[in-house]
N, C-alpha and C. Protein backbone atom coordinates (compact mmCIF):
# COMPACT_ATOMS: atom_id res chain seq x y z
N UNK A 1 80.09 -62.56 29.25
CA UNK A 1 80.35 -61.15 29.40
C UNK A 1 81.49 -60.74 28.46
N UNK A 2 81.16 -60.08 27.33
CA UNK A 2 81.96 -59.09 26.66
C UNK A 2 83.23 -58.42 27.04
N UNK A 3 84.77 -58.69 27.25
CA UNK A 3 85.73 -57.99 27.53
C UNK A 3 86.74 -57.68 26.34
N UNK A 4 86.32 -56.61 25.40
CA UNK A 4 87.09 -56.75 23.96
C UNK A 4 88.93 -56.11 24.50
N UNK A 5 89.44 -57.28 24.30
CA UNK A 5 90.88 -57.01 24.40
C UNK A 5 91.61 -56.16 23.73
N UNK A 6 90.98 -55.01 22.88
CA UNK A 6 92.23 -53.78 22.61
C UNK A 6 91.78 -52.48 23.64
N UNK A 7 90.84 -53.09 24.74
CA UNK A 7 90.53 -51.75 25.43
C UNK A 7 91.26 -51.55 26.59
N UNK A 8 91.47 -50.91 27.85
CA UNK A 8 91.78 -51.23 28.88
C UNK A 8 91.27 -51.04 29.65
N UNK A 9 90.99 -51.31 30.92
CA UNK A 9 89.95 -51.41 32.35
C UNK A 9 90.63 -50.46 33.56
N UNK A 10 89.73 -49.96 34.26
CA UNK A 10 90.03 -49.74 35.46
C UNK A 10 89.19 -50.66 36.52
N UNK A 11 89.58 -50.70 38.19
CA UNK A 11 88.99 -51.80 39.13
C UNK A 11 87.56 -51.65 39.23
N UNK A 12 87.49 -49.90 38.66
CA UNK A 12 86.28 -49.33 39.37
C UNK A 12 84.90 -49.34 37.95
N UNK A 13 85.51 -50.86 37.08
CA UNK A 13 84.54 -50.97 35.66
C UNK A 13 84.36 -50.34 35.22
N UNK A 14 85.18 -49.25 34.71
CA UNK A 14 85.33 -48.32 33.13
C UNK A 14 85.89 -48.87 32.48
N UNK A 15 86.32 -48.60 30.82
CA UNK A 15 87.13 -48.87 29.99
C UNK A 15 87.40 -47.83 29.31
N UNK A 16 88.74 -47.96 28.30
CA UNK A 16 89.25 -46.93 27.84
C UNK A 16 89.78 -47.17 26.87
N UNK A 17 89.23 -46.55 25.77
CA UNK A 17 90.18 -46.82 24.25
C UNK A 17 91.01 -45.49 23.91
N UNK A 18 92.43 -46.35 23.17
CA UNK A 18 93.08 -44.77 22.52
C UNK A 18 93.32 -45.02 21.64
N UNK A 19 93.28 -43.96 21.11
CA UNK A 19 92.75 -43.36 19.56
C UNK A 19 93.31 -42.48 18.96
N UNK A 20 94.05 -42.11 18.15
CA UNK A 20 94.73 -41.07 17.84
C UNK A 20 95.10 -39.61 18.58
N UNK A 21 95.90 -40.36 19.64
CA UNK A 21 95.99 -39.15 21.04
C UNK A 21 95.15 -38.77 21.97
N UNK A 22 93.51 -39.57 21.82
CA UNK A 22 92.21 -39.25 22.67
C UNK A 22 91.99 -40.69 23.31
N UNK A 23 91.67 -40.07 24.34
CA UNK A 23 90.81 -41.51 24.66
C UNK A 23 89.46 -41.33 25.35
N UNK A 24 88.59 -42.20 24.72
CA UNK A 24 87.23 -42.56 24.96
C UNK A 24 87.19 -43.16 25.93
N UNK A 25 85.71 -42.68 27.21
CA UNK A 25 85.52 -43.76 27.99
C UNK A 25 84.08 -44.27 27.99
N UNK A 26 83.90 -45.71 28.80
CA UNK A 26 82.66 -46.14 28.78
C UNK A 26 82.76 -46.57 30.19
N UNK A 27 81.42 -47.47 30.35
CA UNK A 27 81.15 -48.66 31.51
C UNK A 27 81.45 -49.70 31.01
N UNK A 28 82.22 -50.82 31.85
CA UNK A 28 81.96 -52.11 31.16
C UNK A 28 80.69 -52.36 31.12
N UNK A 29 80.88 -54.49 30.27
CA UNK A 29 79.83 -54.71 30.33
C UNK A 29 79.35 -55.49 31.73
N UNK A 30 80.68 -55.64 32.30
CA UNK A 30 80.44 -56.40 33.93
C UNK A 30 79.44 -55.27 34.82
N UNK A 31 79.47 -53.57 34.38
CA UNK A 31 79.22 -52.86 35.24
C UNK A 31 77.58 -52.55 35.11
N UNK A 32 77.35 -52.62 33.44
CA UNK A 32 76.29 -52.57 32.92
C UNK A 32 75.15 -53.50 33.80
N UNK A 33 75.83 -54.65 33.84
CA UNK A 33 74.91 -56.02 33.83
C UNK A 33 74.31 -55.52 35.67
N UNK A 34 75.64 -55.46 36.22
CA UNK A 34 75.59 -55.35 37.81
C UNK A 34 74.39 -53.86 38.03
N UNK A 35 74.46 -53.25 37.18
CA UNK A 35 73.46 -51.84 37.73
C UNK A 35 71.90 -52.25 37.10
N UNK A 36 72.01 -52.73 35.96
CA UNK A 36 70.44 -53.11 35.57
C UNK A 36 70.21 -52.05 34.87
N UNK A 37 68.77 -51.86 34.50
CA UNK A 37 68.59 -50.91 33.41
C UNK A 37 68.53 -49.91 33.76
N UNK A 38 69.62 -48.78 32.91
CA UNK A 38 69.72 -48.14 33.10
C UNK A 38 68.98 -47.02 32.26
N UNK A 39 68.00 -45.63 33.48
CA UNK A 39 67.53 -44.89 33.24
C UNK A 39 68.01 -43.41 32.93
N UNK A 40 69.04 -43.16 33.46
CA UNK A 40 69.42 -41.33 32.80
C UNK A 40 71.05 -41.54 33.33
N UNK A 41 71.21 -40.47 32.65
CA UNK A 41 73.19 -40.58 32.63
C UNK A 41 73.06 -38.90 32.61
N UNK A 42 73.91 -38.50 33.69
CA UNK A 42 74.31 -37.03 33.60
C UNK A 42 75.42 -37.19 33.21
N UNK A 43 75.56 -36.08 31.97
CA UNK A 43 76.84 -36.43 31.52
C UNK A 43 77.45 -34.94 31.82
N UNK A 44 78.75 -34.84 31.44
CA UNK A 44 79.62 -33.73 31.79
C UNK A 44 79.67 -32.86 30.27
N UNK A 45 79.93 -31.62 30.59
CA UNK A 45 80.19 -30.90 29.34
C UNK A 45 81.22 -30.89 28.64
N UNK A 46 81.70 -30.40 27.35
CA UNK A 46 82.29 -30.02 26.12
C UNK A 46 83.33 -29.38 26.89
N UNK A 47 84.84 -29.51 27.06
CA UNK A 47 85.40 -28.49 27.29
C UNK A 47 86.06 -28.98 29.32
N UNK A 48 84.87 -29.69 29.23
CA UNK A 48 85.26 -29.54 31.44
C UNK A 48 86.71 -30.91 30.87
N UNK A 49 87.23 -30.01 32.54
CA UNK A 49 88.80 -31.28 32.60
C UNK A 49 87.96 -32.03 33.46
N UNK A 50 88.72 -33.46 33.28
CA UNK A 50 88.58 -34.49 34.19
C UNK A 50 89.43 -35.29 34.83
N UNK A 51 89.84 -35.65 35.91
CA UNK A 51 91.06 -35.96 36.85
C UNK A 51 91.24 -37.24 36.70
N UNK A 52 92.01 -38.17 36.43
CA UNK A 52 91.94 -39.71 36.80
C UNK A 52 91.56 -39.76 38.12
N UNK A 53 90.04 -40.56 38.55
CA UNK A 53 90.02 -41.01 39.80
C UNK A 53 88.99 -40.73 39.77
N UNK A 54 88.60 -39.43 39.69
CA UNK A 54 87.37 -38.21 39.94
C UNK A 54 85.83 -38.89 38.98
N UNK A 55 84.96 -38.00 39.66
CA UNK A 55 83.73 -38.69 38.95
C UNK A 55 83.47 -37.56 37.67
N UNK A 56 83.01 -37.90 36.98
CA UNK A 56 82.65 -36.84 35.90
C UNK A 56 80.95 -37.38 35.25
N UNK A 57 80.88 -38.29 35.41
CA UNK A 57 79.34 -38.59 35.32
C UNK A 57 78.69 -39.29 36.50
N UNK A 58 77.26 -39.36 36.24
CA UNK A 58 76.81 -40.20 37.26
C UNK A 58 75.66 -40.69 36.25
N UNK A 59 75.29 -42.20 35.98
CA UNK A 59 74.62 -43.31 35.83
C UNK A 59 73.63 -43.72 37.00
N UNK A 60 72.28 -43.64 36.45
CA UNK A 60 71.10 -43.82 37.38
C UNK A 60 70.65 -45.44 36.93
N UNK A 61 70.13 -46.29 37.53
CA UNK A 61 69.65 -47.20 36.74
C UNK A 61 68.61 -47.78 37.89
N UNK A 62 67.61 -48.70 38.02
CA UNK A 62 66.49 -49.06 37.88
C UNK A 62 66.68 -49.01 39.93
N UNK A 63 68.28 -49.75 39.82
CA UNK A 63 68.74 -50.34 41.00
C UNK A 63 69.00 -49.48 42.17
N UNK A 64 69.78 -48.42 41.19
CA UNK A 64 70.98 -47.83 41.73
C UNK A 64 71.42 -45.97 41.34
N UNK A 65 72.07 -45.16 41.76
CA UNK A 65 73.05 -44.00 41.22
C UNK A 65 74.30 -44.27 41.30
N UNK A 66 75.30 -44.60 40.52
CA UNK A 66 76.43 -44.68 40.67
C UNK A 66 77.36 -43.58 40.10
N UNK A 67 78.79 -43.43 40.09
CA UNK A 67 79.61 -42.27 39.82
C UNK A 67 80.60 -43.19 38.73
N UNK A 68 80.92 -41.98 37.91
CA UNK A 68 81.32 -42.81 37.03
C UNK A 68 82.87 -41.89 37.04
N UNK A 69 84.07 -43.03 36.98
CA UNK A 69 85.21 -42.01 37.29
C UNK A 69 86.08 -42.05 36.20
N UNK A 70 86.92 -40.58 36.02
CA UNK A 70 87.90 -41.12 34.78
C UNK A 70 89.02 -42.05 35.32
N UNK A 71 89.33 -42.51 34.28
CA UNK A 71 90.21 -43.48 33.87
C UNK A 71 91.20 -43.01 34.27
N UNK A 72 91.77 -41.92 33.39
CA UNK A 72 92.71 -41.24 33.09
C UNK A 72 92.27 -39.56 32.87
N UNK A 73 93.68 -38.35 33.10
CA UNK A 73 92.86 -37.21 33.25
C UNK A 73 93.27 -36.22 31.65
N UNK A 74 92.50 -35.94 31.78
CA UNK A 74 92.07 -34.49 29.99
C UNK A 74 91.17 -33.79 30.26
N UNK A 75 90.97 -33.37 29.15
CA UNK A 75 89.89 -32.13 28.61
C UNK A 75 88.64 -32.91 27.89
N UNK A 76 87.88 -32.81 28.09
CA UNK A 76 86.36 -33.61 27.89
C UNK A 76 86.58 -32.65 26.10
N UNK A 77 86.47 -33.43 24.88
CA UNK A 77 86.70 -32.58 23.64
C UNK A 77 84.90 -33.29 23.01
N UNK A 78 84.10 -34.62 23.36
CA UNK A 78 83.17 -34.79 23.00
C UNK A 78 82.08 -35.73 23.93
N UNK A 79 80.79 -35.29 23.81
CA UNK A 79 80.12 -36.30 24.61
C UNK A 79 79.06 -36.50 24.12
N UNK A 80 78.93 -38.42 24.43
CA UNK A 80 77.85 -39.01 23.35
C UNK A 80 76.47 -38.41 23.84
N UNK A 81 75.54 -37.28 23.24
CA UNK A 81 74.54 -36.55 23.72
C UNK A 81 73.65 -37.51 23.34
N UNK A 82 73.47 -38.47 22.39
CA UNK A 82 72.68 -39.81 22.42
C UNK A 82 72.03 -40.15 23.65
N UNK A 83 72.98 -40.56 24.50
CA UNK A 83 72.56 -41.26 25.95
C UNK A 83 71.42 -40.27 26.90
N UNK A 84 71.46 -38.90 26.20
CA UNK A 84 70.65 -37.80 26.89
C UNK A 84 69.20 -38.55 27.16
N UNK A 85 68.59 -38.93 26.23
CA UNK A 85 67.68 -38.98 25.38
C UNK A 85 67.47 -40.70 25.18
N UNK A 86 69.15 -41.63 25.27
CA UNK A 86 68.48 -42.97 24.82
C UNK A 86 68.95 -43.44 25.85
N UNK A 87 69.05 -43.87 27.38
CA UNK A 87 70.47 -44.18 27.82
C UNK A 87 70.68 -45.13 28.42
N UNK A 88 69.60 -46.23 27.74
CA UNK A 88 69.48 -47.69 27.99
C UNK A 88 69.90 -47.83 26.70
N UNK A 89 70.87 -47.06 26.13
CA UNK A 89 71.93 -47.65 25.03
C UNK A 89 72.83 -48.31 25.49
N UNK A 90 73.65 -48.19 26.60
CA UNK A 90 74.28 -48.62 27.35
C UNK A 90 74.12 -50.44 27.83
N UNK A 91 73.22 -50.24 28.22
CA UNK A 91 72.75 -51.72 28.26
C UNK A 91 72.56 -52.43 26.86
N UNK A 92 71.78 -51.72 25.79
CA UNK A 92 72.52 -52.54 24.56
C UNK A 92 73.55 -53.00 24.35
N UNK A 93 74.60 -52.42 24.32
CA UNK A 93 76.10 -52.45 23.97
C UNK A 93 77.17 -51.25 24.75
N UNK A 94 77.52 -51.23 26.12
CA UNK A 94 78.49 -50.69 26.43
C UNK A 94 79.77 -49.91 25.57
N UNK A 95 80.12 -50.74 24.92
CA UNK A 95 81.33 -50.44 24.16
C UNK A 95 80.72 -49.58 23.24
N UNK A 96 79.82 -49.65 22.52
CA UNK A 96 79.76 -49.10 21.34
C UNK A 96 79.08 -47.78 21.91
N UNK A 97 78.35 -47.71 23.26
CA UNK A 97 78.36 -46.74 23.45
C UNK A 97 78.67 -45.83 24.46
N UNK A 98 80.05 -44.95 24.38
CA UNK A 98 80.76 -44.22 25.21
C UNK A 98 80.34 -43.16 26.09
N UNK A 99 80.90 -43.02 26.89
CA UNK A 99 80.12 -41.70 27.52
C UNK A 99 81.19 -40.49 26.88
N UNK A 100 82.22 -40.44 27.22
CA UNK A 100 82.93 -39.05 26.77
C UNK A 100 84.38 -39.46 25.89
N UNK A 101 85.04 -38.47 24.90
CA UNK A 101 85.90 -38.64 24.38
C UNK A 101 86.92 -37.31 25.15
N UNK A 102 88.28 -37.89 25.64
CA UNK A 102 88.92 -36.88 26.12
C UNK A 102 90.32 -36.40 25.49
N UNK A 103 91.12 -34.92 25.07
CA UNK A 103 92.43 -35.13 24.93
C UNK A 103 93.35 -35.58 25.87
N UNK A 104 94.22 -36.63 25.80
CA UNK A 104 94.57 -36.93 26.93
C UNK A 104 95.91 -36.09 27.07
N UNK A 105 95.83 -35.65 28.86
CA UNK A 105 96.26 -34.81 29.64
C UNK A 105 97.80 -35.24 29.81
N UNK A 106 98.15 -36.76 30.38
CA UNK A 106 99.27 -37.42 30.44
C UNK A 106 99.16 -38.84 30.16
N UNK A 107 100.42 -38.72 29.05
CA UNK A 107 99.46 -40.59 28.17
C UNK A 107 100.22 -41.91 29.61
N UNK A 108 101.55 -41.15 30.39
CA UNK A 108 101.42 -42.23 31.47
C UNK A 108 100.78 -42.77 32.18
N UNK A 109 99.60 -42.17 32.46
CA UNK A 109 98.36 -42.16 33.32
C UNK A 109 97.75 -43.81 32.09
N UNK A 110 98.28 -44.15 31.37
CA UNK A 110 97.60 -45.31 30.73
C UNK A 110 98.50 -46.61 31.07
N UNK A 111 99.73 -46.71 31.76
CA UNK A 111 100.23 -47.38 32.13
C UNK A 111 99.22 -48.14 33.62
N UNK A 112 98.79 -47.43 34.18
CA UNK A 112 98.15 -47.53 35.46
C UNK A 112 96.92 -48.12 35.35
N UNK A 113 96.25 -48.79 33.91
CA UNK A 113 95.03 -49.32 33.74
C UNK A 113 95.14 -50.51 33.46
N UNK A 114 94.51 -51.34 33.71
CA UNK A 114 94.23 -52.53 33.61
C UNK A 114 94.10 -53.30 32.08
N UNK A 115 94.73 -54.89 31.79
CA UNK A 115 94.66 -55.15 30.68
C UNK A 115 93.44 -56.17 30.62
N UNK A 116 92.91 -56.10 29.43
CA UNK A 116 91.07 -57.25 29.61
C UNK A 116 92.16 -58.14 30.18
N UNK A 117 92.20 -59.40 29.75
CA UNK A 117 93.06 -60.03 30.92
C UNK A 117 93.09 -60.25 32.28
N UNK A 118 93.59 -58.49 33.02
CA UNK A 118 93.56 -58.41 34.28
C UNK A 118 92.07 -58.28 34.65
N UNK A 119 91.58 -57.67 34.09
CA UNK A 119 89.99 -56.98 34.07
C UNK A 119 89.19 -58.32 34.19
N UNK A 120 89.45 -59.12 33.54
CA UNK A 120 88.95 -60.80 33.37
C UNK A 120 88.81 -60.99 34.77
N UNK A 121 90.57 -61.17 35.40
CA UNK A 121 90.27 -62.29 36.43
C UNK A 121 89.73 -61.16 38.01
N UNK A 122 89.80 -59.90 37.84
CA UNK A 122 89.29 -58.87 38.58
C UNK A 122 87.68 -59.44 38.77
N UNK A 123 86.93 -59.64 37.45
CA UNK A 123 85.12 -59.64 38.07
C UNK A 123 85.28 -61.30 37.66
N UNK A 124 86.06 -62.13 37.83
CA UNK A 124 85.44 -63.68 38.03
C UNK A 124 85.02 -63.79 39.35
């Protein structure tokens, strides 16, 4: 299982990259594997805030509906509209493919996430 160490984790299997003041989120690939193939992703719009904690998408897959929560809280500035349309991309490659890019709201809120590392010994 894939845990690329410049990202960071939450308990609830997201990840989160930052990026020149934004941060991107995804599913891991621990979360990927655990839901199975996945069939449609509602994603959130251009513009909506999102709370650390709160759900802002929801992920359907073969198994399951699950909620997908932010990480951390911003302003939703892009979302991969790919997944509309492909969203057993996800199960290809998690990482590479994100669900939303956000401005982030308060960069302390990144202290409170998990390092791969912790994220490691979290899904052994």
């Amino acid at each position: 299982m894939k845990t690329p160490k410049e990202l960071y984790y939450t308990e609830s299997h997201e990840w989160v990259k930052i990026e020149n003041g934004q941060a991107i989120f995804g599913i891991t690939d621990f979360a990927q594997s655990e839901l199975g193939e996945v069939v449609f992703v509602e994603l959130p719009e251009e513009s909506d805030e999102v709370t650390k904690g709160e759900e802002y998408a929801t992920i359907e897959s073969v198994k399951a509906a699950s909620d997908i929560n932010a990480p951390i809280s911003g302003v939703i500035v892009e979302v991969n509209q790919e997944l509309e349309d492909s969203p057993e991309l996800i199960n290809d490659d998690p990482y590479e493919n994100w669900i939303v890019k956000i401005e982030i709201e308060d960069k302390s809120e990144v202290d409170d996430l998990l390092s791969a590392e912790d994220y490691e010994k979290l899904t052994k």
